[in-house]
Protein backbone atom coordinates (compact mmCIF):
# COMPACT_ATOMS: atom_id res chain seq x y z
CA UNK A 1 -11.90 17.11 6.28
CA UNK A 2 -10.14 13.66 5.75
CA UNK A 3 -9.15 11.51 8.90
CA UNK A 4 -5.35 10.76 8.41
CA UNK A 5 -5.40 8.67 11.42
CA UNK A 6 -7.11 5.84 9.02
CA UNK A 7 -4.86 6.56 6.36
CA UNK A 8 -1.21 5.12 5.84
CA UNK A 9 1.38 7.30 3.65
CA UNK A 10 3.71 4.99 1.02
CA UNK A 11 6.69 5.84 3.07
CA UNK A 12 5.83 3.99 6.16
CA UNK A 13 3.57 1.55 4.19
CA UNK A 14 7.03 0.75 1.72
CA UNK A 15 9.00 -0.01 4.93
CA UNK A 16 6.71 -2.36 6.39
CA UNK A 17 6.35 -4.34 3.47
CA UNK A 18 9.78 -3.57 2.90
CA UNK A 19 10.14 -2.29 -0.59
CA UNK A 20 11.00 0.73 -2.32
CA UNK A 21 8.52 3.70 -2.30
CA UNK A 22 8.50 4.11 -5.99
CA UNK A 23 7.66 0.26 -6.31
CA UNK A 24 4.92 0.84 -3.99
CA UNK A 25 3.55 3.71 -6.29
CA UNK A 26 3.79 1.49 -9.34
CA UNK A 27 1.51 -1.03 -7.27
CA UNK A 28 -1.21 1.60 -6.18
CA UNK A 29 -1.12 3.12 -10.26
CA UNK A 30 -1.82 -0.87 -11.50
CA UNK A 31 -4.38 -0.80 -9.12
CA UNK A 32 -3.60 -3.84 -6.77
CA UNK A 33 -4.22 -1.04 -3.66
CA UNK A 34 -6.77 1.22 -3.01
CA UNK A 35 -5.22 4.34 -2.24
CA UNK A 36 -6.03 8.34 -2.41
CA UNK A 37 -4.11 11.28 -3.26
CA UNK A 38 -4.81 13.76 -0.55
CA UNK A 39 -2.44 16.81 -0.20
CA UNK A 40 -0.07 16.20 -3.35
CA UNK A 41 0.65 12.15 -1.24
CA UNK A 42 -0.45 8.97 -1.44
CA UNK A 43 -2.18 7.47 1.47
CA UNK A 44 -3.66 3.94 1.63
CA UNK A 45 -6.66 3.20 3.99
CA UNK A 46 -5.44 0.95 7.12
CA UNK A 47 -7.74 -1.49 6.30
CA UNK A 48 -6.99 -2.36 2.84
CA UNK A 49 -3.27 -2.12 3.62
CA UNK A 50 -3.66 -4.88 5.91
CA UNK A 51 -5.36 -7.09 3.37
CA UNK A 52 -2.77 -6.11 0.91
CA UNK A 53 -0.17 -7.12 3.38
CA UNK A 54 -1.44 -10.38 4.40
CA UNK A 55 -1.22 -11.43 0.63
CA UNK A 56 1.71 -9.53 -0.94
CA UNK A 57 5.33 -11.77 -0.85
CA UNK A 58 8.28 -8.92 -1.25
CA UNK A 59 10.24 -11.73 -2.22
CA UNK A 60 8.15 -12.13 -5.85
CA UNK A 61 6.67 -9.04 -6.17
CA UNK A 62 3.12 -10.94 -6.13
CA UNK A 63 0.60 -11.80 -3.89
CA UNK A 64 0.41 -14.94 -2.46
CA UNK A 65 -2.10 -17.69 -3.51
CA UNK A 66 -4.59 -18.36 -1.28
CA UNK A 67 -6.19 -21.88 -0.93
């Protein structure tokens, strides 16, 4: 059995980020986040969320360039 608690669904991962759920699903399909279809949902381990948040600018739509 999977261990939600380490997991983060798009709907709460889209409103921290603070973008649309369906432009968070186009980001997972491109590949840009790890995530896993459990249940029917998408749910993105904690971890690489927080990597993916520490780089992604809502603003653009990209990730930030890191020196």
């Amino acid at each position: 059995m999977v261990e939600l608690d380490s997991y983060i669904n798009i709907h709460e991962a889209a409103k921290q980020i603070g973008i649309h759920e369906e432009s968070l699903r186009r980001i997972i399909r491109i590949g840009t986040v790890p995530a896993e279809k459990i249940g029917g949902q998408w749910f993105i381990p904690r971890e690489q969320f927080a990597m993916f948040l520490a780089t992604y600018d809502a603003k653009t739509g990209k990730r930030k360039q890191l020196i």
